[in-house]
Structures are given as C-alpha cells and as structure tokens.
PDB file of N, CA and C in Angstrom:
ATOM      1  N   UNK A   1     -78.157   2.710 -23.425  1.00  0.00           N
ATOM      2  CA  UNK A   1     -77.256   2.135 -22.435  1.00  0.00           C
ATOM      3  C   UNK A   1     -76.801   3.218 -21.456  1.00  0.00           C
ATOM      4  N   UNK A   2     -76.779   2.831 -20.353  1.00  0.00           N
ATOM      5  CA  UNK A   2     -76.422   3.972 -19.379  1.00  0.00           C
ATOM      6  C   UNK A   2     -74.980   3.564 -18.578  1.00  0.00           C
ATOM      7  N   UNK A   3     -73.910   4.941 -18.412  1.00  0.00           N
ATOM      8  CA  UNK A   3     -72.837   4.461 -17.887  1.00  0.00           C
ATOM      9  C   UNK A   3     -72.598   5.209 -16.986  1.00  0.00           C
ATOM     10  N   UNK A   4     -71.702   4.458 -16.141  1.00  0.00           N
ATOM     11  CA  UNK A   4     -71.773   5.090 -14.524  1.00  0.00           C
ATOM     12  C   UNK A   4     -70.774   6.229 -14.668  1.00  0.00           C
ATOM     13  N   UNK A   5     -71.092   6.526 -14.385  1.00  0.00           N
ATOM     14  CA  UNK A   5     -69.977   8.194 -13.675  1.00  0.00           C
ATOM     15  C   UNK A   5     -69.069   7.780 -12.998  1.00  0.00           C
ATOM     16  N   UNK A   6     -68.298   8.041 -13.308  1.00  0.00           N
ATOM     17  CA  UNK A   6     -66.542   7.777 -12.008  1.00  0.00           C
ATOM     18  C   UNK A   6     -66.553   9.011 -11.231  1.00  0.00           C
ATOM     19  N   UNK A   7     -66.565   8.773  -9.870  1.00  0.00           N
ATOM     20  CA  UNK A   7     -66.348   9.837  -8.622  1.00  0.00           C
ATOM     21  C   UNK A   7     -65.152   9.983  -8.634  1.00  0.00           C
ATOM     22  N   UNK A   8     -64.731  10.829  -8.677  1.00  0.00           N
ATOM     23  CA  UNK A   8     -63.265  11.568  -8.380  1.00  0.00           C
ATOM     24  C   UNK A   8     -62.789  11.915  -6.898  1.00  0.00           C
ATOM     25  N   UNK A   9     -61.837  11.978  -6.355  1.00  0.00           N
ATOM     26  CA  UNK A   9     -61.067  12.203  -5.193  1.00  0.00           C
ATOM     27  C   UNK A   9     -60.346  12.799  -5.393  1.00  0.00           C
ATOM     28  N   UNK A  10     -60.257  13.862  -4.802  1.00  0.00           N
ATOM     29  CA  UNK A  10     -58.657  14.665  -4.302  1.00  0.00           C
ATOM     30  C   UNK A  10     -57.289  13.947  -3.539  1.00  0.00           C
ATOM     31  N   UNK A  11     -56.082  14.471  -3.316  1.00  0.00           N
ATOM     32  CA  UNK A  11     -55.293  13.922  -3.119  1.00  0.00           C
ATOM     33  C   UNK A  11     -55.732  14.033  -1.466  1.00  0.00           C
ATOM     34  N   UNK A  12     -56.103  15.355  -1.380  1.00  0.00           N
ATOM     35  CA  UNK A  12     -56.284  15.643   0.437  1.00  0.00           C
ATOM     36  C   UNK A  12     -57.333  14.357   1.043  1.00  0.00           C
ATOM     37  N   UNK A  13     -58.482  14.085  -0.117  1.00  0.00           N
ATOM     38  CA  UNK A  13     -59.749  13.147   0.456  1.00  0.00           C
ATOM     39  C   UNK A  13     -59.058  11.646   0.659  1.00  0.00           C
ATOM     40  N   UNK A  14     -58.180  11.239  -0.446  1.00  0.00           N
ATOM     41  CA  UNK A  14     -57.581   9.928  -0.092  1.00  0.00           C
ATOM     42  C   UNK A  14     -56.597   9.865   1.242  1.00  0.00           C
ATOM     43  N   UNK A  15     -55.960  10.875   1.429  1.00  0.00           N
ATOM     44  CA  UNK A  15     -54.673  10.825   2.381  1.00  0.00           C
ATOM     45  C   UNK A  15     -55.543  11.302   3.622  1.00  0.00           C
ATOM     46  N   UNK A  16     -56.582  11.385   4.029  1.00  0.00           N
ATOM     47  CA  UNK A  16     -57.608  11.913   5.013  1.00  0.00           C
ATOM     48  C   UNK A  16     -58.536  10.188   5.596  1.00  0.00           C
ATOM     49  N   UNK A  17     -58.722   9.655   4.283  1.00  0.00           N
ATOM     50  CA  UNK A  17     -59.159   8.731   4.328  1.00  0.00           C
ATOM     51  C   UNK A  17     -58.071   7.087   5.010  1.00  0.00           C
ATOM     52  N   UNK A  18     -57.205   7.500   4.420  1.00  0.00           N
ATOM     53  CA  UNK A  18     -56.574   6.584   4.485  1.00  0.00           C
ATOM     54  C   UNK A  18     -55.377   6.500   6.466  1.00  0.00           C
ATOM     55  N   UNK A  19     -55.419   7.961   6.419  1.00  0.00           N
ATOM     56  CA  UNK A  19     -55.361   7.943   7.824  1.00  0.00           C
ATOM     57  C   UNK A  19     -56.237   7.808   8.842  1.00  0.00           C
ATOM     58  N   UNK A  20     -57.977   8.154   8.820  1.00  0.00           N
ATOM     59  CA  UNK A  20     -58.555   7.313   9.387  1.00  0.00           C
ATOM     60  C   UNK A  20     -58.647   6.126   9.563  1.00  0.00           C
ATOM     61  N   UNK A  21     -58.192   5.329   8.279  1.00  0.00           N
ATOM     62  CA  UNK A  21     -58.217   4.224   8.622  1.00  0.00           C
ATOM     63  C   UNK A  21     -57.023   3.199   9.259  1.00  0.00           C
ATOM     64  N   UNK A  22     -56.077   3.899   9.712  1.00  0.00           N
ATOM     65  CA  UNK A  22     -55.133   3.677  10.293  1.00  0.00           C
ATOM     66  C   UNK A  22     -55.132   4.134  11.412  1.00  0.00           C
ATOM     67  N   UNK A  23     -55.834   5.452  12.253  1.00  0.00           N
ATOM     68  CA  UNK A  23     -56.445   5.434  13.555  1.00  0.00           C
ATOM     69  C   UNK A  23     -57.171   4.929  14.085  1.00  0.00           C
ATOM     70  N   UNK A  24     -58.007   4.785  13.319  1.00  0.00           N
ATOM     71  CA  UNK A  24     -58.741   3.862  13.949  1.00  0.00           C
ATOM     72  C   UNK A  24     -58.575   2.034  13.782  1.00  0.00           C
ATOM     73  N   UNK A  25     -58.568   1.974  13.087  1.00  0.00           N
ATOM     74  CA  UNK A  25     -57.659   0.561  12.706  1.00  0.00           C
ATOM     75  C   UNK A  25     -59.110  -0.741  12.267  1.00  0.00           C
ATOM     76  N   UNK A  26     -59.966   0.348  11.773  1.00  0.00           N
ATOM     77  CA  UNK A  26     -61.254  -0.791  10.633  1.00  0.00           C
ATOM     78  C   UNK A  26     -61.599  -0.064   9.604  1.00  0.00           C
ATOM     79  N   UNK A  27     -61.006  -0.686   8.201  1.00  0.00           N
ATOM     80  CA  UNK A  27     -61.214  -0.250   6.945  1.00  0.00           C
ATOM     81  C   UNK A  27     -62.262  -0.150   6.433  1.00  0.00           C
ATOM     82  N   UNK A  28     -62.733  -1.231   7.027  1.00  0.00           N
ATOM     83  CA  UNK A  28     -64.361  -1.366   6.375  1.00  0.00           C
ATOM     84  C   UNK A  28     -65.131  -0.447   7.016  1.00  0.00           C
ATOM     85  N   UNK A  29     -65.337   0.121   8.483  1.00  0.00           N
ATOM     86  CA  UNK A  29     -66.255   0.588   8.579  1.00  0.00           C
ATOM     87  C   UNK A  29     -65.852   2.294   8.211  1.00  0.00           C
ATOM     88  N   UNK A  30     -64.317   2.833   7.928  1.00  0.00           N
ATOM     89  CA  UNK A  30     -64.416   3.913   7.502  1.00  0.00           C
ATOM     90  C   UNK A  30     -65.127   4.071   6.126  1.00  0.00           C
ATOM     91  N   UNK A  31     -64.641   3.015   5.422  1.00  0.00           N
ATOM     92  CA  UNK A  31     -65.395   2.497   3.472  1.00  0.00           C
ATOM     93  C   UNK A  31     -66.811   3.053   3.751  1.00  0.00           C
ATOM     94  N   UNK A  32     -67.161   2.708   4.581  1.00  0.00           N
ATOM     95  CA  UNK A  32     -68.921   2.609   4.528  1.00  0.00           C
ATOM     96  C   UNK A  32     -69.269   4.463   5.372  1.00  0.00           C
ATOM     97  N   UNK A  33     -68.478   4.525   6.029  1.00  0.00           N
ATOM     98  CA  UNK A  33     -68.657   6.183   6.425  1.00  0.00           C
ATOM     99  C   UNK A  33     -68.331   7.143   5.340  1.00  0.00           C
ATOM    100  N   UNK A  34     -67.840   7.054   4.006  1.00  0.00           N
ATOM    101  CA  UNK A  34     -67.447   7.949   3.125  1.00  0.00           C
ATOM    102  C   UNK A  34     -67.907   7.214   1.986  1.00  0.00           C
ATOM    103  N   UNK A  35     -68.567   6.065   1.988  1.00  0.00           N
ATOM    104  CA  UNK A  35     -69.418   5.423   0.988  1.00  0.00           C
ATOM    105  C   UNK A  35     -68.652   5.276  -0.419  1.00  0.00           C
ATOM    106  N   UNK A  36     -67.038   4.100   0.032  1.00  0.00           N
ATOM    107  CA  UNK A  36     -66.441   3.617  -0.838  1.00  0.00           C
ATOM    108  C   UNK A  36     -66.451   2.482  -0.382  1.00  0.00           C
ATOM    109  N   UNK A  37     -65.633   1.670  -1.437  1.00  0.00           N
ATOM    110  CA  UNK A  37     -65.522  -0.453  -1.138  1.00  0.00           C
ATOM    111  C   UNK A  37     -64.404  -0.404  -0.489  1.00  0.00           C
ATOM    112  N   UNK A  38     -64.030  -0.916   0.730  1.00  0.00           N
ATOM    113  CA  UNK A  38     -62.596  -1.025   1.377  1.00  0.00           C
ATOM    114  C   UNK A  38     -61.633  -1.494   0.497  1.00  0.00           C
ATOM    115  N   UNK A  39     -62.315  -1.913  -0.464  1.00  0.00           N
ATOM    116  CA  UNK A  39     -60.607  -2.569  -1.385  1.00  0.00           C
ATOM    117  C   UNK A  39     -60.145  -1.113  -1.554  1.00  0.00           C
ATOM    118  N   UNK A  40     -60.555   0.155  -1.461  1.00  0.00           N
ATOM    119  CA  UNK A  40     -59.760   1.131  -1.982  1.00  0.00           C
ATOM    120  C   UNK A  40     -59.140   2.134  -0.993  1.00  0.00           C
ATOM    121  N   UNK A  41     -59.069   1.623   0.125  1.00  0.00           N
ATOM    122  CA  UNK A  41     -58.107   1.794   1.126  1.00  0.00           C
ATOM    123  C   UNK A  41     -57.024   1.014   1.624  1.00  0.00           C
ATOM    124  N   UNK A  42     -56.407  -0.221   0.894  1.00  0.00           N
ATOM    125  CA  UNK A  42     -55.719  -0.901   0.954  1.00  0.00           C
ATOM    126  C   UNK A  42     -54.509  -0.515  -0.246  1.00  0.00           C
TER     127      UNK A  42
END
C-alpha cells in the first residue's frame, strides 16, 4: 500500500500565499500557481 506524503509549509509560504491572493483578488488561479487546492487559501 502506498501513502502520500504530506507537503509541509512554512509560516512565511502561507502568509505569502495568502496575500497574493488578496492582491490580486483570484484564489484559484494563485492555488494552481503554487500547485495547491484553493480550499486552502480560504
């Protein structure tokens, strides 16, 4: 059986992330530029 690896984030990568996505103001397409699911910028 094979199990997925959990990617880890820093505090700097979320709070980096999460202000792009508030400059620019589309969650989804920052999600897909740093290759996470937008539910995790909400």
């Amino acid at each position: 059986m094979m199990t997925k690896t959990r990617r880890k984030f820093d505090r700097e990568y979320k709070q980096k992330a999460v202000e792009l996505s508030f400059a620019r103001g589309n969650a989804k397409e920052i999600a897909e530029e740093l290759g996470i699911l937008p539910e995790l910028l909400y």
